[in-house]
Protein backbone atom coordinates (compact mmCIF):
# COMPACT_ATOMS: atom_id res chain seq x y z
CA UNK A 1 -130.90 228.88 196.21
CA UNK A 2 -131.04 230.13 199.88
CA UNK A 3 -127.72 230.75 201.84
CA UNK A 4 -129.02 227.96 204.54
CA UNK A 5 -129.54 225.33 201.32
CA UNK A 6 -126.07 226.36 200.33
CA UNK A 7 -124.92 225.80 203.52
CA UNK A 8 -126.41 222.63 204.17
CA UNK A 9 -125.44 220.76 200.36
CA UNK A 10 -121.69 221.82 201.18
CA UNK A 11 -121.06 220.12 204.87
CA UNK A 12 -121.19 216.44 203.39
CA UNK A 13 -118.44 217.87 200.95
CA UNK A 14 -116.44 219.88 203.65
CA UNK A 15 -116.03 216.22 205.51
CA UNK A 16 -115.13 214.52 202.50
CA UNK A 17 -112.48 216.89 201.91
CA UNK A 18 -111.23 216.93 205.83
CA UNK A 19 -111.14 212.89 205.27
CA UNK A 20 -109.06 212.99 202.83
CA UNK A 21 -106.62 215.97 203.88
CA UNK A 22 -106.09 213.90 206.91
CA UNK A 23 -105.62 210.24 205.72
CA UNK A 24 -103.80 208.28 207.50
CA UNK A 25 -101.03 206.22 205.56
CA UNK A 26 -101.88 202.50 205.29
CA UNK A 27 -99.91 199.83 206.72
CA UNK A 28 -98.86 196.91 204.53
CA UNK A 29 -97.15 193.90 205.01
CA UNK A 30 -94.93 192.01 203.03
CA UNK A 31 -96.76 188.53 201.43
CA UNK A 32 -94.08 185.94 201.74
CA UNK A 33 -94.41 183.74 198.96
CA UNK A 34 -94.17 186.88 196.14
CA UNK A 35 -91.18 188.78 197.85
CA UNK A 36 -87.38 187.98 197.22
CA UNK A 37 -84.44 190.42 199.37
CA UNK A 38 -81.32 189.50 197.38
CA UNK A 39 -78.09 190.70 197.47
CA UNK A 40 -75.13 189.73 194.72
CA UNK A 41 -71.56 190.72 194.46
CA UNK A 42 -68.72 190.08 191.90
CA UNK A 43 -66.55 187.03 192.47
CA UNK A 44 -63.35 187.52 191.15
CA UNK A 45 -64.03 188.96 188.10
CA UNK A 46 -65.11 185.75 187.11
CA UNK A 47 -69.34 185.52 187.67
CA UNK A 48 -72.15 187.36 189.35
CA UNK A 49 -72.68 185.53 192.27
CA UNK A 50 -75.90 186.37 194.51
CA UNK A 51 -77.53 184.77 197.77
CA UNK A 52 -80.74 186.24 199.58
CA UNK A 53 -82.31 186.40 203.25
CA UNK A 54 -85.07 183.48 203.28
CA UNK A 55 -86.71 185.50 206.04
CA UNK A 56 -87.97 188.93 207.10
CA UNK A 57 -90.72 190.62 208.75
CA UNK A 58 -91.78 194.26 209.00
CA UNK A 59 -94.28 196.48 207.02
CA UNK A 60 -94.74 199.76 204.60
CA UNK A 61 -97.02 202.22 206.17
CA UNK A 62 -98.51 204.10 202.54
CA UNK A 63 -99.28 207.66 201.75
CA UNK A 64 -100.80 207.48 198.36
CA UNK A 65 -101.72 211.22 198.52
CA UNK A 66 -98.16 212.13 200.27
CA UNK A 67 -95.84 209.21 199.86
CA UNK A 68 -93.07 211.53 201.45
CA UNK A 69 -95.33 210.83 204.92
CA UNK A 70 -94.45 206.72 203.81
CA UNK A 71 -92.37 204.41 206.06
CA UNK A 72 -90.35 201.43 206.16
CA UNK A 73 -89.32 198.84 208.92
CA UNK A 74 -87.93 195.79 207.77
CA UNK A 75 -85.79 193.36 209.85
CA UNK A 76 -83.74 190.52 207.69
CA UNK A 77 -83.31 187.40 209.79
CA UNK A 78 -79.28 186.70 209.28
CA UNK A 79 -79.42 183.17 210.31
CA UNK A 80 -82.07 182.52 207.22
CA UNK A 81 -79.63 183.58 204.11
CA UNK A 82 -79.82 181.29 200.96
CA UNK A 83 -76.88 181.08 198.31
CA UNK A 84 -78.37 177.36 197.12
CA UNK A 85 -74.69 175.55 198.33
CA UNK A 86 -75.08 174.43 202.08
CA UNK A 87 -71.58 174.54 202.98
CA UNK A 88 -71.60 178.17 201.47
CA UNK A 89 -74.65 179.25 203.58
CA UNK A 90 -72.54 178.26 206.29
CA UNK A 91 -69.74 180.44 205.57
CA UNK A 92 -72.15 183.53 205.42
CA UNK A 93 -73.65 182.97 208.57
CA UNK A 94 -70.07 182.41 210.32
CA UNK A 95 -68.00 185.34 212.13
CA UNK A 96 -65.82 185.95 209.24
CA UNK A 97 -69.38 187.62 207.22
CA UNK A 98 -72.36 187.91 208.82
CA UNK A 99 -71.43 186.33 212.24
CA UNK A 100 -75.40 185.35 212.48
CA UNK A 101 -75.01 184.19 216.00
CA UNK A 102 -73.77 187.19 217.25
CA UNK A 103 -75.94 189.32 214.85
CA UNK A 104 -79.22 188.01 214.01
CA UNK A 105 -81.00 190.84 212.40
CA UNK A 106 -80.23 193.08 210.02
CA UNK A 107 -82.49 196.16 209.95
CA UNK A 108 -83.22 199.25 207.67
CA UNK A 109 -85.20 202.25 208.85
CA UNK A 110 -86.48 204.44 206.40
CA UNK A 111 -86.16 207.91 207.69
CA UNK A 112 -86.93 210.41 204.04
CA UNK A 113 -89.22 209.51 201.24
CA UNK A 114 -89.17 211.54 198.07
CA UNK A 115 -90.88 211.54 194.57
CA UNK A 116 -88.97 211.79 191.70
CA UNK A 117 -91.61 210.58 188.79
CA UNK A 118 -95.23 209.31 188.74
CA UNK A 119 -94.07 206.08 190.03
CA UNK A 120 -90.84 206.04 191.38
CA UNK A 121 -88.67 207.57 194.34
CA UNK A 122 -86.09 207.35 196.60
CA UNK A 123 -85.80 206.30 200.18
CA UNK A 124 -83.51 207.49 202.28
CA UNK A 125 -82.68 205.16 205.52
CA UNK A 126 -80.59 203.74 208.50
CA UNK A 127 -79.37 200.04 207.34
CA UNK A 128 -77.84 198.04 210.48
CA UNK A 129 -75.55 195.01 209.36
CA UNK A 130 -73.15 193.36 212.54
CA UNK A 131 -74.24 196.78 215.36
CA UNK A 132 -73.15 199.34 212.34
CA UNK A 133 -75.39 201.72 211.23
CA UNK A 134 -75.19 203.39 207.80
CA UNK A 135 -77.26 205.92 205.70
CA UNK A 136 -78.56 204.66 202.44
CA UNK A 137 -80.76 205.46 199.51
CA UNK A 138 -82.99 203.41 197.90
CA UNK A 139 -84.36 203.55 194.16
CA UNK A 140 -88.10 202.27 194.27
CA UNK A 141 -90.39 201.88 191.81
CA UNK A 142 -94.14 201.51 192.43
CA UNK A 143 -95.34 198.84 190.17
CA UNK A 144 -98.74 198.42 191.15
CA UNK A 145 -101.38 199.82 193.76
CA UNK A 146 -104.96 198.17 193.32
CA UNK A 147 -106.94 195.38 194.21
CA UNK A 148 -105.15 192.31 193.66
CA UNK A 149 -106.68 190.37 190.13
CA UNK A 150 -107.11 187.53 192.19
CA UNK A 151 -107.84 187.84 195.92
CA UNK A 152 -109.42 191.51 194.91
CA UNK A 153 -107.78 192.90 198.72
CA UNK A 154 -105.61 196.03 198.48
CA UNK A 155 -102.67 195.58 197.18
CA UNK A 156 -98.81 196.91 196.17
CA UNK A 157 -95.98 196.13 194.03
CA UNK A 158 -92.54 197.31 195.20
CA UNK A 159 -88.83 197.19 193.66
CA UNK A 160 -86.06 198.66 195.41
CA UNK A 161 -82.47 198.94 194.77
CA UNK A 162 -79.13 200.32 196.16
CA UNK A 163 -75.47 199.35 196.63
CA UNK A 164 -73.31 199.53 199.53
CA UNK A 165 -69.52 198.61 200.46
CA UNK A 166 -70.10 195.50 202.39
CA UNK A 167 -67.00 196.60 204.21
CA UNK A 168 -68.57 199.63 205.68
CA UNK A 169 -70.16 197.13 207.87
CA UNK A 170 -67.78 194.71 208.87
CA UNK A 171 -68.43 191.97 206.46
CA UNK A 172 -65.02 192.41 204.59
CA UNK A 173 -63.66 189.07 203.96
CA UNK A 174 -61.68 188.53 200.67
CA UNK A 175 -62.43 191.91 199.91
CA UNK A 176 -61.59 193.82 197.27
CA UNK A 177 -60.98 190.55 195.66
CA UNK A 178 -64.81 189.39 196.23
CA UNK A 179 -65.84 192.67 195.40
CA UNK A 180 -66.37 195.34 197.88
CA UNK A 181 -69.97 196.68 196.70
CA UNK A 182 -72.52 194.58 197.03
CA UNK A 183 -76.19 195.49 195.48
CA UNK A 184 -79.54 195.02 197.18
CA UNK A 185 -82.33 193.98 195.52
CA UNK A 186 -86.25 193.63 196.94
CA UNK A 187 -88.96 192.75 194.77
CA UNK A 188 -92.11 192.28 196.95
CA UNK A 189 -96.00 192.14 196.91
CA UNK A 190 -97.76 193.94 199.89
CA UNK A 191 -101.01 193.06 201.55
CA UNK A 192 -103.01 195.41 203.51
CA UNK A 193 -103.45 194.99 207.32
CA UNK A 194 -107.09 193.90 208.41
């Protein structure tokens, strides 16, 4: 084969391979009737007790190839949390917790993603609960990236954990007798933006 044919048969594979080196990451966004944000806490020793925010909005921008090139935005709407007792969700959202009226989003800001196995990382971030900003780490594990069996569209499954002192962040009521740490948990299905 001539130098020119060799040439020529390798360009559509030099593109390919510039295509691919500089992907893009995805952006996602969260599908709202397949993703729960709940935290829980211990209640006097006695039970597990948990509640979770109702509403949210933000996205996951993706790097398959490079997920340490991923982000996170995600806002929680304070005013929206759910513990299933009415005169409960009122006490959350009053100024001796989450004081929703004065603070009506909490936010976390990813800011470090790393790899630690085939399908799971960590992700290191900013959370913002009541104007105070803390670093945390989250444990996520990929649980799916595909087409969707039903709608066939692009999507993934996400769970991520961590634990903070709820105190840290102003939201110290009855503590250490409601317990201090509180865990975070998101489970969530993510759509890919049109």
């Amino acid at each position: 084969m001539s130098l020119r044919r060799i040439l020529i048969a390798s360009i559509p594979a030099f593109f390919a391979a510039t295509t691919i080196a500089s992907a893009e990451p995805v952006a996602y966004s969260f599908d709202p009737g397949h993703t729960t944000v709940r935290f829980c806490w211990n209640h006097l020793s006695i039970s597990r007790q948990c509640a979770q925010f109702k509403t949210y909005e933000g996205e996951v921008l993706y790097d398959a190839a490079k997920p340490e090139n991923s982000k996170v935005n995600i806002t929680f709407k304070t005013d929206s949390i759910e513990t299933l007792v009415p005169v409960f969700n009122d006490h959350m959202k009053g100024d001796k917790l989450f004081d929703a009226k004065a603070f009506p989003d909490a936010t976390f800001k990813s800011t470090k993603f790393e790899r630690t196995g085939e399908k799971s990382g960590k992700v290191a971030g900013d959370l913002t609960i009541k104007g105070v900003t803390k670093p945390v780490v989250l444990d996520v594990t990929l649980n799916f990236d595909g087409a969707h069996p039903m709608s066939k569209k692009p999507t993934l499954g996400i769970g991520a954990t961590t634990a903070i002192k709820r105190t840290d962040f102003g939201v110290s009521q009855a503590a250490p007798f409601v317990s201090d740490e509180v865990t975070i948990d998101i489970q969530t299905e993510l759509n890919k933006k049109i």
